[in-house]
C-alpha atoms as a PDB file:
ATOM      1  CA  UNK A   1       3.842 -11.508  68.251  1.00  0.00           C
ATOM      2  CA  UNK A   2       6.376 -12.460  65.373  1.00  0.00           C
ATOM      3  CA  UNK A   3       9.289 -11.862  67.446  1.00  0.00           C
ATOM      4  CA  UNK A   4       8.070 -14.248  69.649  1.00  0.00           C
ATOM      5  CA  UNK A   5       6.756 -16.471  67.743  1.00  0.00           C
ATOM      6  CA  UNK A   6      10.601 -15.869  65.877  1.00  0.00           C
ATOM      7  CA  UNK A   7      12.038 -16.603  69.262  1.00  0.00           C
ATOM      8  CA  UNK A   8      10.641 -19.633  70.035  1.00  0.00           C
ATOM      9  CA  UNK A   9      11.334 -21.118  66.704  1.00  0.00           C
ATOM     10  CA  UNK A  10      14.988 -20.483  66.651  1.00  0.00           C
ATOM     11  CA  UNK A  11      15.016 -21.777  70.418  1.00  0.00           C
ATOM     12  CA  UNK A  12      13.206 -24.537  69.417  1.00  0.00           C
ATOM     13  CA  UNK A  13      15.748 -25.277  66.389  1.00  0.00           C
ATOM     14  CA  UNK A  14      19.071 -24.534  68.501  1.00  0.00           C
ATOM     15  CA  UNK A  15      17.929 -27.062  71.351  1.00  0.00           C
ATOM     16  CA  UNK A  16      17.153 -29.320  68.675  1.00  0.00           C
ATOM     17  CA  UNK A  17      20.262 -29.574  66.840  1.00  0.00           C
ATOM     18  CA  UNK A  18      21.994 -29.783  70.792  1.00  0.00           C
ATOM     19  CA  UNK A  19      20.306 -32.801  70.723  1.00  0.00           C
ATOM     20  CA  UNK A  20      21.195 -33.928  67.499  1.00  0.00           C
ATOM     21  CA  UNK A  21      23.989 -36.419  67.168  1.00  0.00           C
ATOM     22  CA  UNK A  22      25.214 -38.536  63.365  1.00  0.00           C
ATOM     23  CA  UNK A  23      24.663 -41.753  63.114  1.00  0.00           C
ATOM     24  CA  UNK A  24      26.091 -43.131  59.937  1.00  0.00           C
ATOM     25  CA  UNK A  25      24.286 -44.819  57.296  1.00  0.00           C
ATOM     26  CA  UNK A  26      26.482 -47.811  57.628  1.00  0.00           C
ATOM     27  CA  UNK A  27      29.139 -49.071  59.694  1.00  0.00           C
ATOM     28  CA  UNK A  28      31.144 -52.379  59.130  1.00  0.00           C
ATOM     29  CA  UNK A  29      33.900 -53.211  61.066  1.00  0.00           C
ATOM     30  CA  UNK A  30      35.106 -56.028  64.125  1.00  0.00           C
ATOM     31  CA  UNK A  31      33.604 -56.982  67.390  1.00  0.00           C
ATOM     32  CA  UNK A  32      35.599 -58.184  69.684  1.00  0.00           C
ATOM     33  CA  UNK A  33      34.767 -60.183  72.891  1.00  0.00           C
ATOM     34  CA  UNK A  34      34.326 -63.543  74.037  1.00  0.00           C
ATOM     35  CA  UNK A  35      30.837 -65.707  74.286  1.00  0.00           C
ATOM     36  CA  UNK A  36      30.930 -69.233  74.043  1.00  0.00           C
ATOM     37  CA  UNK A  37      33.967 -69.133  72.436  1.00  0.00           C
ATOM     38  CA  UNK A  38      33.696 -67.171  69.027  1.00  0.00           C
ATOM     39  CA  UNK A  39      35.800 -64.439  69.740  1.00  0.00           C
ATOM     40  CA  UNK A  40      35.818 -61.757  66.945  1.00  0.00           C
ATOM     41  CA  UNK A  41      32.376 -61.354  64.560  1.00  0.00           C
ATOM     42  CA  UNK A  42      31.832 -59.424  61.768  1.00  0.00           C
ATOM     43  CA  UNK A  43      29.983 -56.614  62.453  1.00  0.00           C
ATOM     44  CA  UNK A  44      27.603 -54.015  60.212  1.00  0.00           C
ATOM     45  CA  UNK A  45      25.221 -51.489  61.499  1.00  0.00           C
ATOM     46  CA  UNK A  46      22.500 -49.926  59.204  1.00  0.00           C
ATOM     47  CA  UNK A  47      21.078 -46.472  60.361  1.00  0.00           C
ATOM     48  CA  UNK A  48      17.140 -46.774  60.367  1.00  0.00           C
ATOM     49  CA  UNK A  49      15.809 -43.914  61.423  1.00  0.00           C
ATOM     50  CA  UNK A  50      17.374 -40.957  62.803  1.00  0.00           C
ATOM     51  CA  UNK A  51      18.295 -42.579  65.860  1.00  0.00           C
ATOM     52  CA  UNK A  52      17.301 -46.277  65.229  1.00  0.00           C
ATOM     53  CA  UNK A  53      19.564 -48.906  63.850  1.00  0.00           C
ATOM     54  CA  UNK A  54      20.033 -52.320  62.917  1.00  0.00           C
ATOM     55  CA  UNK A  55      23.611 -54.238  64.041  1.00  0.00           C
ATOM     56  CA  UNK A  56      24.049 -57.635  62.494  1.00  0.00           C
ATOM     57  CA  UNK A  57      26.947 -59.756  63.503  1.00  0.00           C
ATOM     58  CA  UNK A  58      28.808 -62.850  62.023  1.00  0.00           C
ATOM     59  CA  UNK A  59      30.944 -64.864  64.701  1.00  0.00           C
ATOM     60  CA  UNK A  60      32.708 -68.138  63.499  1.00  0.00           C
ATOM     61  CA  UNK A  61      35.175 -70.453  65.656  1.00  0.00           C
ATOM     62  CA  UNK A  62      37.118 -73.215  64.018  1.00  0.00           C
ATOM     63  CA  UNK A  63      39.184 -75.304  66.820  1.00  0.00           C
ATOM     64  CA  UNK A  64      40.525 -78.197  67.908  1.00  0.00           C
ATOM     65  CA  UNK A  65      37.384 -78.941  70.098  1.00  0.00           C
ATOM     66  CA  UNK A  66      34.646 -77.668  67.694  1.00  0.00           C
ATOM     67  CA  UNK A  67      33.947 -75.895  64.569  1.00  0.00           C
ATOM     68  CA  UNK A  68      30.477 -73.218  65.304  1.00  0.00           C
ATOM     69  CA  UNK A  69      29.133 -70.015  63.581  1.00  0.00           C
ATOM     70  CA  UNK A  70      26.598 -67.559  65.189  1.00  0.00           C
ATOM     71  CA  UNK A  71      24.455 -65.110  63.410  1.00  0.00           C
ATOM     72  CA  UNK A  72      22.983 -62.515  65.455  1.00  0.00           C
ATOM     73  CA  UNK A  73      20.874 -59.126  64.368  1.00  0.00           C
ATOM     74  CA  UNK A  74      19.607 -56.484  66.898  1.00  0.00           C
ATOM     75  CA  UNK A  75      17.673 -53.403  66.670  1.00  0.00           C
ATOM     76  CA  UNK A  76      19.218 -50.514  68.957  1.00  0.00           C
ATOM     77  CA  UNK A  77      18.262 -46.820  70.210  1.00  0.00           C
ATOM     78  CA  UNK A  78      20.928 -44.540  70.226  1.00  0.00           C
ATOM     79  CA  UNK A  79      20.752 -41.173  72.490  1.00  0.00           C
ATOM     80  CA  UNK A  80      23.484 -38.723  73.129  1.00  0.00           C
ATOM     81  CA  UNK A  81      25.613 -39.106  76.349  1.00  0.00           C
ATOM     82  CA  UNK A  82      28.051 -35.522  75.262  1.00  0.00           C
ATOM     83  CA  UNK A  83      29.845 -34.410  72.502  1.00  0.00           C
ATOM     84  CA  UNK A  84      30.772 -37.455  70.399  1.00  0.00           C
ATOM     85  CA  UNK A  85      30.161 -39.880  73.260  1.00  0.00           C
ATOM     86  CA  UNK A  86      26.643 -41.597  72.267  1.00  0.00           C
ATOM     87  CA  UNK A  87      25.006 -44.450  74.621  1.00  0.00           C
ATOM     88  CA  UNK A  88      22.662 -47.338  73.350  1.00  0.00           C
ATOM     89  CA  UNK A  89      20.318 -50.464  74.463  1.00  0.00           C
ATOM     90  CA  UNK A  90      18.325 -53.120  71.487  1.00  0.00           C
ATOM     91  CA  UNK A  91      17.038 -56.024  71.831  1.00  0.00           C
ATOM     92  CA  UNK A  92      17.022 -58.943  69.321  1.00  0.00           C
ATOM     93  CA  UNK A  93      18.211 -62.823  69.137  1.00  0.00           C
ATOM     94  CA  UNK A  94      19.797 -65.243  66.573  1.00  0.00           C
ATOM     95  CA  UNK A  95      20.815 -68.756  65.830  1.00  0.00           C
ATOM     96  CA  UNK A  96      24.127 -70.979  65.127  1.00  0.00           C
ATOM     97  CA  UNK A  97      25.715 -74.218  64.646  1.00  0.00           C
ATOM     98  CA  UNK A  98      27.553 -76.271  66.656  1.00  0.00           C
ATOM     99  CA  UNK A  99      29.808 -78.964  65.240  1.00  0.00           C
ATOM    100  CA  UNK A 100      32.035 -80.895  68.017  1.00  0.00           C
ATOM    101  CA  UNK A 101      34.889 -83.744  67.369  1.00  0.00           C
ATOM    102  CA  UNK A 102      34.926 -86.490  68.661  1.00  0.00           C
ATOM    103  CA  UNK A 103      37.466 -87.099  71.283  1.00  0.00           C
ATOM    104  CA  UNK A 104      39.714 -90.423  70.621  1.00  0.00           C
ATOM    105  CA  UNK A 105      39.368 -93.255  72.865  1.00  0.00           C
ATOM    106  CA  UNK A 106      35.746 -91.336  74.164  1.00  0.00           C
ATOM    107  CA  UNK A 107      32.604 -92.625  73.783  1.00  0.00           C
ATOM    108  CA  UNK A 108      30.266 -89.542  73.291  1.00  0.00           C
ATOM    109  CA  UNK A 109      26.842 -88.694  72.329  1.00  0.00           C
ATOM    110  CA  UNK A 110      26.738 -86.658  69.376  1.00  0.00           C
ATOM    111  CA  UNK A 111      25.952 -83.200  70.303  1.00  0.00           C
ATOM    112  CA  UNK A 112      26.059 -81.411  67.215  1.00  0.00           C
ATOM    113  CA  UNK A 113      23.420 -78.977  66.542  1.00  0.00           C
ATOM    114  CA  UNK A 114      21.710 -75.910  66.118  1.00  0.00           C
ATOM    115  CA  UNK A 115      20.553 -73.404  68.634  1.00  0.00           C
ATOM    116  CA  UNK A 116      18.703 -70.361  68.741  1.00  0.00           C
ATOM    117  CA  UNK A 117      18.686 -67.172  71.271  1.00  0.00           C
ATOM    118  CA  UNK A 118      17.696 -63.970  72.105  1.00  0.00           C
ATOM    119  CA  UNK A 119      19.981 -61.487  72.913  1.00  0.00           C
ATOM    120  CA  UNK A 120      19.915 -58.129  74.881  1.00  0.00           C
ATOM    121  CA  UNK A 121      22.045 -55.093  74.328  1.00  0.00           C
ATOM    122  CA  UNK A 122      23.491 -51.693  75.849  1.00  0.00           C
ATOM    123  CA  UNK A 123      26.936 -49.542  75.526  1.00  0.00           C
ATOM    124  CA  UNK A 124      28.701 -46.893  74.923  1.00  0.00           C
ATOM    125  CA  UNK A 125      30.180 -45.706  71.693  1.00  0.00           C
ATOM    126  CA  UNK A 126      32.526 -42.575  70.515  1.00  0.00           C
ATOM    127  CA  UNK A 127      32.112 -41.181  67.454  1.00  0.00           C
ATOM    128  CA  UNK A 128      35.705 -39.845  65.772  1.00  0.00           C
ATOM    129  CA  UNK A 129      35.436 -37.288  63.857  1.00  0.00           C
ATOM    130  CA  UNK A 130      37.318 -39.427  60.856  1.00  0.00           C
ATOM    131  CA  UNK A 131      35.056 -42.373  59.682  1.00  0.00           C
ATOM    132  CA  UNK A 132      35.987 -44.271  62.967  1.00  0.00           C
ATOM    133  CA  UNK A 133      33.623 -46.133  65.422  1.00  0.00           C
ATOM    134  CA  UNK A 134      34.435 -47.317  69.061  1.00  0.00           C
ATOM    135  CA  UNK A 135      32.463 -48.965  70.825  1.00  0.00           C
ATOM    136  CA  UNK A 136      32.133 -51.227  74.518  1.00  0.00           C
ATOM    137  CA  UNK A 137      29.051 -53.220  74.745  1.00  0.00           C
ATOM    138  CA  UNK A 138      27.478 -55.985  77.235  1.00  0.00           C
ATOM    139  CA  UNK A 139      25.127 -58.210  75.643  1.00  0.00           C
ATOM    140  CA  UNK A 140      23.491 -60.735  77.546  1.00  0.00           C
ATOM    141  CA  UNK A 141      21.896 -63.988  75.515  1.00  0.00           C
ATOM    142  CA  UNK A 142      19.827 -66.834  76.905  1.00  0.00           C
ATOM    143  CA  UNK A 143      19.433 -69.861  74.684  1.00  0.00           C
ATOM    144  CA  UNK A 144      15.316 -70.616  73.629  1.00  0.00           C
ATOM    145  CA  UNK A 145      15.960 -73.387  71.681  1.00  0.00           C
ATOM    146  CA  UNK A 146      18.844 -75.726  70.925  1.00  0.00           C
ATOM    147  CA  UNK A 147      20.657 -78.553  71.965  1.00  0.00           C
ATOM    148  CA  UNK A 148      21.944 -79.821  75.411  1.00  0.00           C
ATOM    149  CA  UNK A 149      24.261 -76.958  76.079  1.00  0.00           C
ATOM    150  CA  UNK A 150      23.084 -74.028  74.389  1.00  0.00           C
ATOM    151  CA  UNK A 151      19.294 -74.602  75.272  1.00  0.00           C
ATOM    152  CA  UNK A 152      18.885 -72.369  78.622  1.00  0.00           C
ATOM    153  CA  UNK A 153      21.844 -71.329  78.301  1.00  0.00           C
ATOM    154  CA  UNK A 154      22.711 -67.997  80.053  1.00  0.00           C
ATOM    155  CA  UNK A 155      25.409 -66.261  78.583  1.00  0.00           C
ATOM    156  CA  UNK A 156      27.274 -62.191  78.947  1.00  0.00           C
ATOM    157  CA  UNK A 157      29.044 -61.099  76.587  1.00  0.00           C
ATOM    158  CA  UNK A 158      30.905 -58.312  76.811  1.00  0.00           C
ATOM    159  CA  UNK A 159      33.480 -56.678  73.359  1.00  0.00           C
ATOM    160  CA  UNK A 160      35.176 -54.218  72.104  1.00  0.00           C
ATOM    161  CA  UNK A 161      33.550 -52.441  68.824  1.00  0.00           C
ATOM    162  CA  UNK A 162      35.939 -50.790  65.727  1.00  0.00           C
ATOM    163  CA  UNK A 163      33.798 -50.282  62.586  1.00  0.00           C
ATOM    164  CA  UNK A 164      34.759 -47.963  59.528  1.00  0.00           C
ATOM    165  CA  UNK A 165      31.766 -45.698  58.817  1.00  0.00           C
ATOM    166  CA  UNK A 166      30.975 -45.013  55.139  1.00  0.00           C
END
């Protein structure tokens, strides 16, 4: 009886640490795509449980056309896909700020404004084995609340994640 009950612990242990992948306690770092504009955001992810996190991200535009931040946050799952290859979906939202110029010789409404949205998430993400992040994501947003523009707004976004891991 205490061989197997010996047995079935250290199975039980072994399949477990299979299983087991690291996520880091923090990660800060660039994400790189393109949605309405912004480009790059600051990114930082904040391990919350062994394989929960939170991602907040910082995206700010200043151009010709229109000066904008967003400010998203999302709370993601991450399971194992092999090795250091890890997979992950969240869900969360955010807001932002719109300013636009005025166009000479153009009589516009102003349409200045904040908006607010929630915001999907899934990707896939390999884990170096130096404090290096990769990461490919698509994260779809639909605007809730805003101005004309970004109210019902549909949006996919799609980047490219680096992040140092500390």
């Amino acid at each position: 009886m205490k061989i197997t009950t010996l047995f079935a612990a250290f199975f039980l242990f072994a399949t477990a640490s299979i299983q087991a992948q690291d996520i880091a306690n923090h990660a800060l770092g660039l994400r790189l795509g393109d949605s309405d504009g912004f480009g790059a955001e600051i990114s930082y992810q904040k391990s919350i449980a062994r394989y929960n996190r939170a991602e907040f991200n910082l995206g700010w535009r200043d151009s010709r056309n229109f000066d904008a931040f967003k400010l998203s946050g999302l709370y993601q799952w991450v399971h194992q896909l092999d090795g250091n290859f890890n997979w992950y979906y969240g869900v969360g939202g955010g807001l932002g700020s719109v300013d636009f110029d005025p166009e000479p010789n153009f009589n516009d409404d102003d349409d200045d404004g904040l908006f607010v949205f929630a915001a999907g998430d899934i990707g896939v993400e390999y884990n170096f084995d130096i404090p290096l992040l990769l990461s490919l994501d698509f994260r779809p947003e639909i605007g809730i609340l805003g101005y004309d523009g970004f109210d019902n707004d549909f949006d996919f976004d799609i980047a490219l994640g680096i992040r140092y891991q500390f």
